[in-house]
C-alpha atoms as a PDB file:
ATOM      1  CA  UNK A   1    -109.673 -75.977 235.832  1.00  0.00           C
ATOM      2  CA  UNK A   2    -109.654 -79.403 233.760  1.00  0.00           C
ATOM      3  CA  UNK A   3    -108.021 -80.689 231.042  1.00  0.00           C
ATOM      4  CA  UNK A   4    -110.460 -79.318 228.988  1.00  0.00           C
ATOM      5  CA  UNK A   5    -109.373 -76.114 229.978  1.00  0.00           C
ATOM      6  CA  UNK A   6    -105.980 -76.316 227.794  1.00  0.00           C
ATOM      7  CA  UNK A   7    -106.197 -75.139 224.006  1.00  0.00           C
ATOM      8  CA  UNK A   8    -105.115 -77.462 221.276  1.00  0.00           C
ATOM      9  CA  UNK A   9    -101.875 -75.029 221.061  1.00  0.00           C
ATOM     10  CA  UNK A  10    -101.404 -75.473 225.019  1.00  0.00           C
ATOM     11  CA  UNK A  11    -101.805 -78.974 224.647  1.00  0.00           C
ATOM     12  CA  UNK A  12     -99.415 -79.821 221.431  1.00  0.00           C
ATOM     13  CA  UNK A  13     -96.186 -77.267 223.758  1.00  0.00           C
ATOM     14  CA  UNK A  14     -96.933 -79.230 226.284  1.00  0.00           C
ATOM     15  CA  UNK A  15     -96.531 -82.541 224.172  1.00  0.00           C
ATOM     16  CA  UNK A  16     -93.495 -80.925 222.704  1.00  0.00           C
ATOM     17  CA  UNK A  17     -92.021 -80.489 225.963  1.00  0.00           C
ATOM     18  CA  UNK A  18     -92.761 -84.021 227.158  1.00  0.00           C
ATOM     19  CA  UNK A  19     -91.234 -85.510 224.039  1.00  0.00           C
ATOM     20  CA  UNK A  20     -87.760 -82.720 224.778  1.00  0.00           C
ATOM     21  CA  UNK A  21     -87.567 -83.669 228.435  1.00  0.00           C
ATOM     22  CA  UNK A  22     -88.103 -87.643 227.525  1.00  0.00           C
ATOM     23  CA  UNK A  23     -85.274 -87.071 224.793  1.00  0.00           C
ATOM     24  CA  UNK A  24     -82.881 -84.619 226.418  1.00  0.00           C
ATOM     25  CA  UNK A  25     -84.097 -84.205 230.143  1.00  0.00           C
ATOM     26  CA  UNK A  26     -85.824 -81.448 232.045  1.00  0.00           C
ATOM     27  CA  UNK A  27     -82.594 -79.514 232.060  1.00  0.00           C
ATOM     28  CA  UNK A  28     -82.613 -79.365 228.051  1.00  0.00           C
ATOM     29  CA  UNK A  29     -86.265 -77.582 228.066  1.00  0.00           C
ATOM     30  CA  UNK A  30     -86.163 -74.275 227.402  1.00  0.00           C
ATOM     31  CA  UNK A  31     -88.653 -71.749 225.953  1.00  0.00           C
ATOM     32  CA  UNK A  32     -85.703 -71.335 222.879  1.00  0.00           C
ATOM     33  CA  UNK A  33     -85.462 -74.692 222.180  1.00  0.00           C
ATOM     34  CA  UNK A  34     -89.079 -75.344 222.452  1.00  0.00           C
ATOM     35  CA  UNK A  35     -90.059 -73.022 220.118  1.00  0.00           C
ATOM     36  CA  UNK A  36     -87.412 -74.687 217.730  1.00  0.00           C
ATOM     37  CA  UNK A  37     -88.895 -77.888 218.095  1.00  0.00           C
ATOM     38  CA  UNK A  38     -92.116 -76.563 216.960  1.00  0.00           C
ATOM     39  CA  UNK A  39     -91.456 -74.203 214.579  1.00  0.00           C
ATOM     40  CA  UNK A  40     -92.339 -70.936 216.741  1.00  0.00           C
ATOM     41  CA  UNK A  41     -91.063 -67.834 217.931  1.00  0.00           C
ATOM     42  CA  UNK A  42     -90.129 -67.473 221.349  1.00  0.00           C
ATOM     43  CA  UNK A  43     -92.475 -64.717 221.188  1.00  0.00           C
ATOM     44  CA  UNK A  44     -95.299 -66.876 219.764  1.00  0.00           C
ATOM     45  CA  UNK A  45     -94.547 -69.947 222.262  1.00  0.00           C
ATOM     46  CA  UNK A  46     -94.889 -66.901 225.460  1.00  0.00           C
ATOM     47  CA  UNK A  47     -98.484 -65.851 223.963  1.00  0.00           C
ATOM     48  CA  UNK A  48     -99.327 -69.734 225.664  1.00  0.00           C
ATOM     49  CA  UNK A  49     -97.364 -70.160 228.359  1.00  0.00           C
ATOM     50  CA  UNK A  50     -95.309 -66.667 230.282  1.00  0.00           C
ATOM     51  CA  UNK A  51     -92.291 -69.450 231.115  1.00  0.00           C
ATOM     52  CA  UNK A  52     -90.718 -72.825 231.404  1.00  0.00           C
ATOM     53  CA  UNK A  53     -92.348 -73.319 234.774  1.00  0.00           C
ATOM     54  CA  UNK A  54     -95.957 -72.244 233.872  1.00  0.00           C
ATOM     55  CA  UNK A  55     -95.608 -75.003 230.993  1.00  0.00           C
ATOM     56  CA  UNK A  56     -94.170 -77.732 233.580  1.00  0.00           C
ATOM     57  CA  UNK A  57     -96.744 -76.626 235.886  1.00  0.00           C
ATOM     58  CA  UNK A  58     -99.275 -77.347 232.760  1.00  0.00           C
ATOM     59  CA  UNK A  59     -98.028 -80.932 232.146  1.00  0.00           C
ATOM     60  CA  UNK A  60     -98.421 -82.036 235.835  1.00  0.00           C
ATOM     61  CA  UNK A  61    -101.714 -80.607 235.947  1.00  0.00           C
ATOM     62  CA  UNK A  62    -102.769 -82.274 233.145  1.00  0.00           C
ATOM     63  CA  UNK A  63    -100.904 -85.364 234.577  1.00  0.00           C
ATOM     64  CA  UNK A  64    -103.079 -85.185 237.473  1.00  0.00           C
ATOM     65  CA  UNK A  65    -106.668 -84.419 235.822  1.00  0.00           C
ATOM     66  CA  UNK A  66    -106.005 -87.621 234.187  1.00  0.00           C
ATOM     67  CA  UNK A  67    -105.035 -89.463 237.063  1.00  0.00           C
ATOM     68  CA  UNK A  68    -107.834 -88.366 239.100  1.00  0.00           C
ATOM     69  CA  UNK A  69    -110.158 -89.649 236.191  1.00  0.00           C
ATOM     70  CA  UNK A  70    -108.330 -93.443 236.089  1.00  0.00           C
ATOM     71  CA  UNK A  71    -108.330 -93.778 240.130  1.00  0.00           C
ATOM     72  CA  UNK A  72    -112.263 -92.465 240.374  1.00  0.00           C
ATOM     73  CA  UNK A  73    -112.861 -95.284 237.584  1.00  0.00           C
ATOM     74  CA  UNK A  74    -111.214 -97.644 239.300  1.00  0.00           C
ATOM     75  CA  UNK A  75    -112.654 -96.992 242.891  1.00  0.00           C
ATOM     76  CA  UNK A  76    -116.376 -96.790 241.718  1.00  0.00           C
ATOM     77  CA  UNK A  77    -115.853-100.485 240.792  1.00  0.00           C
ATOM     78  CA  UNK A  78    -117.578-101.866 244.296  1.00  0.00           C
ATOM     79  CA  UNK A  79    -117.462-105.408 242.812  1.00  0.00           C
ATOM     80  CA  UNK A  80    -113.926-105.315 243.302  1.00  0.00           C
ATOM     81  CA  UNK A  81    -111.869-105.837 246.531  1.00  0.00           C
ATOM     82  CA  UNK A  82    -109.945-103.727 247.771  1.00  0.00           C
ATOM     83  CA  UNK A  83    -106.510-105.980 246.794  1.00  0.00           C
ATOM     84  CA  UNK A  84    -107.887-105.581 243.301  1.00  0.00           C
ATOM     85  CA  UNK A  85    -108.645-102.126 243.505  1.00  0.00           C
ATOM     86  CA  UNK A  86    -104.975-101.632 244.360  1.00  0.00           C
ATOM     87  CA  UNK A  87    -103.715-103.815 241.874  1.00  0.00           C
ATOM     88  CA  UNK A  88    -105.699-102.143 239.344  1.00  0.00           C
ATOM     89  CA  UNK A  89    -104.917 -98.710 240.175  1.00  0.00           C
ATOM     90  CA  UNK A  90    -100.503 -98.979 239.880  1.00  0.00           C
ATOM     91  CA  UNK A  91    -101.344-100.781 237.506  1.00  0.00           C
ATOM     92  CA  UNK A  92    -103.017 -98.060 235.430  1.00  0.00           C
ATOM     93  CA  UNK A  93    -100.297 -95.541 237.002  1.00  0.00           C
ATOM     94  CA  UNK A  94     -97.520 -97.771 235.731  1.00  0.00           C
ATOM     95  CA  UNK A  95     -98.653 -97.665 232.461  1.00  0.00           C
ATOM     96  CA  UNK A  96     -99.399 -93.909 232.717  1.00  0.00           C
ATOM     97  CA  UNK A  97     -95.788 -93.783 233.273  1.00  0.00           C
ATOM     98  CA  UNK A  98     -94.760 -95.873 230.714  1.00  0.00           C
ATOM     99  CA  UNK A  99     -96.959 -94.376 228.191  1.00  0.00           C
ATOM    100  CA  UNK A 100     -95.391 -90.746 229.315  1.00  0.00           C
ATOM    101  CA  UNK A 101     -92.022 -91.450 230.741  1.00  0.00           C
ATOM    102  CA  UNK A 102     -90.926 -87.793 231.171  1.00  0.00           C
ATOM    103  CA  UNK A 103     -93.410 -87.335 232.998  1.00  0.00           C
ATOM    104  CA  UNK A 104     -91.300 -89.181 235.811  1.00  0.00           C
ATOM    105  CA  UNK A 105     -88.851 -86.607 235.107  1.00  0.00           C
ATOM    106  CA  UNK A 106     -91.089 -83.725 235.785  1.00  0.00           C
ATOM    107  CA  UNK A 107     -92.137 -85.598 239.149  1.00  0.00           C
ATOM    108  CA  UNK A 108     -88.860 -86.881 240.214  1.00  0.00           C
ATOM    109  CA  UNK A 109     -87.196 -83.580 240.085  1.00  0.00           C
ATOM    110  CA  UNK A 110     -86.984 -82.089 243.494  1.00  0.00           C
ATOM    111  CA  UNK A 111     -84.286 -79.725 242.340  1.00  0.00           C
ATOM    112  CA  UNK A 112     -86.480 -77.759 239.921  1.00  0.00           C
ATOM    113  CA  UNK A 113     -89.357 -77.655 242.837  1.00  0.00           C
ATOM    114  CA  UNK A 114     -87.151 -76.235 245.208  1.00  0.00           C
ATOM    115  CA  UNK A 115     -87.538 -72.529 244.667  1.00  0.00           C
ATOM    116  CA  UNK A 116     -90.882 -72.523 242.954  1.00  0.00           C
ATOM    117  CA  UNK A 117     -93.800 -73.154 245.179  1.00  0.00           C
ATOM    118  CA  UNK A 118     -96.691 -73.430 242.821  1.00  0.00           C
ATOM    119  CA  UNK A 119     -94.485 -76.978 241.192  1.00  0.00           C
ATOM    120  CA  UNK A 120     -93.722 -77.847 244.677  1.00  0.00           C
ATOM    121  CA  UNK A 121     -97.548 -77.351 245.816  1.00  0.00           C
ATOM    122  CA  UNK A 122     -98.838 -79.503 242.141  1.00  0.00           C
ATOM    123  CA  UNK A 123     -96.698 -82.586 242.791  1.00  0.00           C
ATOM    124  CA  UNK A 124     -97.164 -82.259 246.834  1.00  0.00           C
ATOM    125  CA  UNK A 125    -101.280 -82.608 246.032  1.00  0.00           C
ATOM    126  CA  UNK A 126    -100.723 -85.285 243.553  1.00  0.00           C
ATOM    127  CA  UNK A 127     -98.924 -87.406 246.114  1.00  0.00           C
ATOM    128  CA  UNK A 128    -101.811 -86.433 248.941  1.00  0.00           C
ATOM    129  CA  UNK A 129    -104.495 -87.386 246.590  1.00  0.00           C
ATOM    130  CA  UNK A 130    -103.091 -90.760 245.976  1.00  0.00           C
ATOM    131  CA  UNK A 131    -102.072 -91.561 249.624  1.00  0.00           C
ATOM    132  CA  UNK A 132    -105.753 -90.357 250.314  1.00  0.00           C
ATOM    133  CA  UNK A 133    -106.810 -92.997 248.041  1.00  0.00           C
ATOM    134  CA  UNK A 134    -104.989 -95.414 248.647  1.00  0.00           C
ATOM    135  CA  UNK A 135    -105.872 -95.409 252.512  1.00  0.00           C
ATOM    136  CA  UNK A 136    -109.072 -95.286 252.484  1.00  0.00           C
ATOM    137  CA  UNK A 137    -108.793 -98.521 250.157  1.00  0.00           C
ATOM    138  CA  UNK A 138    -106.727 -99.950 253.014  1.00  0.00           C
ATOM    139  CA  UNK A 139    -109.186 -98.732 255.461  1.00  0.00           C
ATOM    140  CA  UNK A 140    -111.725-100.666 253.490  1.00  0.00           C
ATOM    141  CA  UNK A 141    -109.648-103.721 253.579  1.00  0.00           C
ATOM    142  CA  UNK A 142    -108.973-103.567 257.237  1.00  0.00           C
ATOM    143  CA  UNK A 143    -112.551-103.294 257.984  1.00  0.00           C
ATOM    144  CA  UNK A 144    -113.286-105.953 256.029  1.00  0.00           C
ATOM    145  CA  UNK A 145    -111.394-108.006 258.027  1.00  0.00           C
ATOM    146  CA  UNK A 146    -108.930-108.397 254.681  1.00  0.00           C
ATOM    147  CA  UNK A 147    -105.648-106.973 255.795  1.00  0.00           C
ATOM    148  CA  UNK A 148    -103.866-106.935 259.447  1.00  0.00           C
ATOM    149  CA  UNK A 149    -104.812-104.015 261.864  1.00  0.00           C
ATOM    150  CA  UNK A 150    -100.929-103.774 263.343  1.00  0.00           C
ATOM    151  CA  UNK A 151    -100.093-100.454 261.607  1.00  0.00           C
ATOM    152  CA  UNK A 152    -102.751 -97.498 260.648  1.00  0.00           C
ATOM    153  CA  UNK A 153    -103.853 -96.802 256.607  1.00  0.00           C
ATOM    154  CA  UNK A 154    -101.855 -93.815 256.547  1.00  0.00           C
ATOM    155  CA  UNK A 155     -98.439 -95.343 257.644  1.00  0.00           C
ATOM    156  CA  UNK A 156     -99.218 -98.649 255.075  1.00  0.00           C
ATOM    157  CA  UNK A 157     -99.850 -96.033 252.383  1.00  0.00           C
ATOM    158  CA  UNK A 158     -96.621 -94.298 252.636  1.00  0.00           C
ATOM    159  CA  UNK A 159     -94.691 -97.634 253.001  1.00  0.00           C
ATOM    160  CA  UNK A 160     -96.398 -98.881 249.536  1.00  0.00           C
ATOM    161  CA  UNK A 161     -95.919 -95.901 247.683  1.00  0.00           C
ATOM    162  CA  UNK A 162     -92.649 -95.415 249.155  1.00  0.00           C
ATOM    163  CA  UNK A 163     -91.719 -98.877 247.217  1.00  0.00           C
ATOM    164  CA  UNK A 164     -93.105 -97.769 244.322  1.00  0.00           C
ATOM    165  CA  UNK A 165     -91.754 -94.844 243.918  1.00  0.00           C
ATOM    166  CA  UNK A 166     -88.514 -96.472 244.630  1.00  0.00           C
ATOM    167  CA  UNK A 167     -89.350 -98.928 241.571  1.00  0.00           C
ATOM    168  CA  UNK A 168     -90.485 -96.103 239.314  1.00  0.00           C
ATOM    169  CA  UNK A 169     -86.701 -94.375 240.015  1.00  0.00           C
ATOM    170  CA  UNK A 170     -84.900 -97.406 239.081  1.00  0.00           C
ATOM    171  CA  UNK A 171     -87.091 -97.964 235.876  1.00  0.00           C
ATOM    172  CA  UNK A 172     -86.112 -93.994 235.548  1.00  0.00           C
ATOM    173  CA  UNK A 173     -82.518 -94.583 236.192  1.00  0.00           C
ATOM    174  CA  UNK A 174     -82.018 -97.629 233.897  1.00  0.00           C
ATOM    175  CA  UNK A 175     -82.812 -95.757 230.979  1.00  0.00           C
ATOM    176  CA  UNK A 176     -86.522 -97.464 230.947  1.00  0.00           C
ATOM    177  CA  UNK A 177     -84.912-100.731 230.516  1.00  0.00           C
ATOM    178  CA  UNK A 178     -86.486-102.839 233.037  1.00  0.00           C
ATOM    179  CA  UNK A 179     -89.665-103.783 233.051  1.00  0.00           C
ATOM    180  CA  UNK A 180     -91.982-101.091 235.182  1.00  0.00           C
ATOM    181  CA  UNK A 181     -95.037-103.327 234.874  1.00  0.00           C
ATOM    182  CA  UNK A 182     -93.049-106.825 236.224  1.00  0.00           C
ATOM    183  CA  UNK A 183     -91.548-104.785 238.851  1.00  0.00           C
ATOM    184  CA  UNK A 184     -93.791-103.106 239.770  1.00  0.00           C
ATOM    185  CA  UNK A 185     -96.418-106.085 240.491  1.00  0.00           C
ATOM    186  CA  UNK A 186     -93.622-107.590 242.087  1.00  0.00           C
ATOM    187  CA  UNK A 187     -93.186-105.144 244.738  1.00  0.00           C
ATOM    188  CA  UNK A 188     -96.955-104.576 245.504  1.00  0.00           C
ATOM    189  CA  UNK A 189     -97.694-108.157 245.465  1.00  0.00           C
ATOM    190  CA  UNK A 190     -94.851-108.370 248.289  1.00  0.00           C
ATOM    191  CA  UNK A 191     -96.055-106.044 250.557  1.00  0.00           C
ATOM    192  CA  UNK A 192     -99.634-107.104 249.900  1.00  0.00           C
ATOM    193  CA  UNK A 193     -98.760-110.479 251.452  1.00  0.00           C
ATOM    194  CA  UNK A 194     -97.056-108.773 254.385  1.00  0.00           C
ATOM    195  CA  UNK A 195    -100.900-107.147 254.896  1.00  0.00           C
ATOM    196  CA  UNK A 196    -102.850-109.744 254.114  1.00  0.00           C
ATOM    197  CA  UNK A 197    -104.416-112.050 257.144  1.00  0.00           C
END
């Protein structure tokens, strides 16, 4: 399945649904309120999507088509090293983010994940696909003699995401009042000096 695998009415409930959860949150999207929003029947809205989950499920696929898409753009660049190849790609996930903030309310919801495996499974391969990515990149820069050998890819993956996932919550948490971007370069640029030789 790709994006291209969504109709134009799959794609406009699932834009609905990002603009409801950026304006109410997650817990305010339902299939009755959704079908408000767009002028549907309940009935109409189920003839795209059987429930609430199938449509979250929807938006972080969709999420994650497009992700792959930026990051393979961004790693085919061989000119590049792999500090800008980092830089680039949370860059480009920042401003994902910042372009679709509920989105980070769809990913940062544990609770909703917890009793429905197929959400749980969707946002557990979209954080495996990036750590993938993002150690091999280390990998790169290790063998390149670029970044210190003391801790493994894997482990300095997890630390940087860890941080920036810890950025993206308080960006969440102020209400999108701070500045993702600043922050966010702020952070990586830290630990990328902790790395570096």
């Amino acid at each position: 399945m790709t994006n291209k695998d969504f109709t134009e009415r799959q794609i406009e409930i699932m834009e609905a649904a990002t603009l409801r959860i950026d304006q109410y949150g997650i817990q305010e999207l339902t299939i009755k309120n959704l079908a408000s929003d767009l002028g549907l029947s309940e009935g109409a809205l189920y003839r795209h999507f059987k429930s609430k989950n199938e449509i979250l499920l929807g938006l972080l696929s969709y999420f994650i088509f497009e992700m792959k898409d930026r990051v393979a753009a961004i790693i085919s660049k061989q000119e590049i090293t792999p500090t800008e190849q980092l830089k680039e790609i949370f860059d480009s996930q920042l401003n994902a983010f910042l372009n679709k903030p509920a989105i980070v309310s769809v990913i940062f919801s544990e609770g909703i994940f917890q009793f429905n495996k197929g959400l749980s499974e969707k946002v557990s391969a979209m954080m495996e696909l990036m750590q993938d990515h993002i150690s091999a990149i280390i990998k790169k820069g290790q063998d390149e003699g670029l970044y210190r050998e003391l801790i493994g890819p894997a482990t300095i993956s997890t630390i940087i995401l860890g941080s920036m996932r810890m950025t993206v919550l308080k960006w969440k948490l102020s209400g999108h009042n701070s500045n993702l971007i600043k922050d966010g370069s702020i952070v990586l640029n830290g630990l990328l000096n902790m790395i570096e030789k």
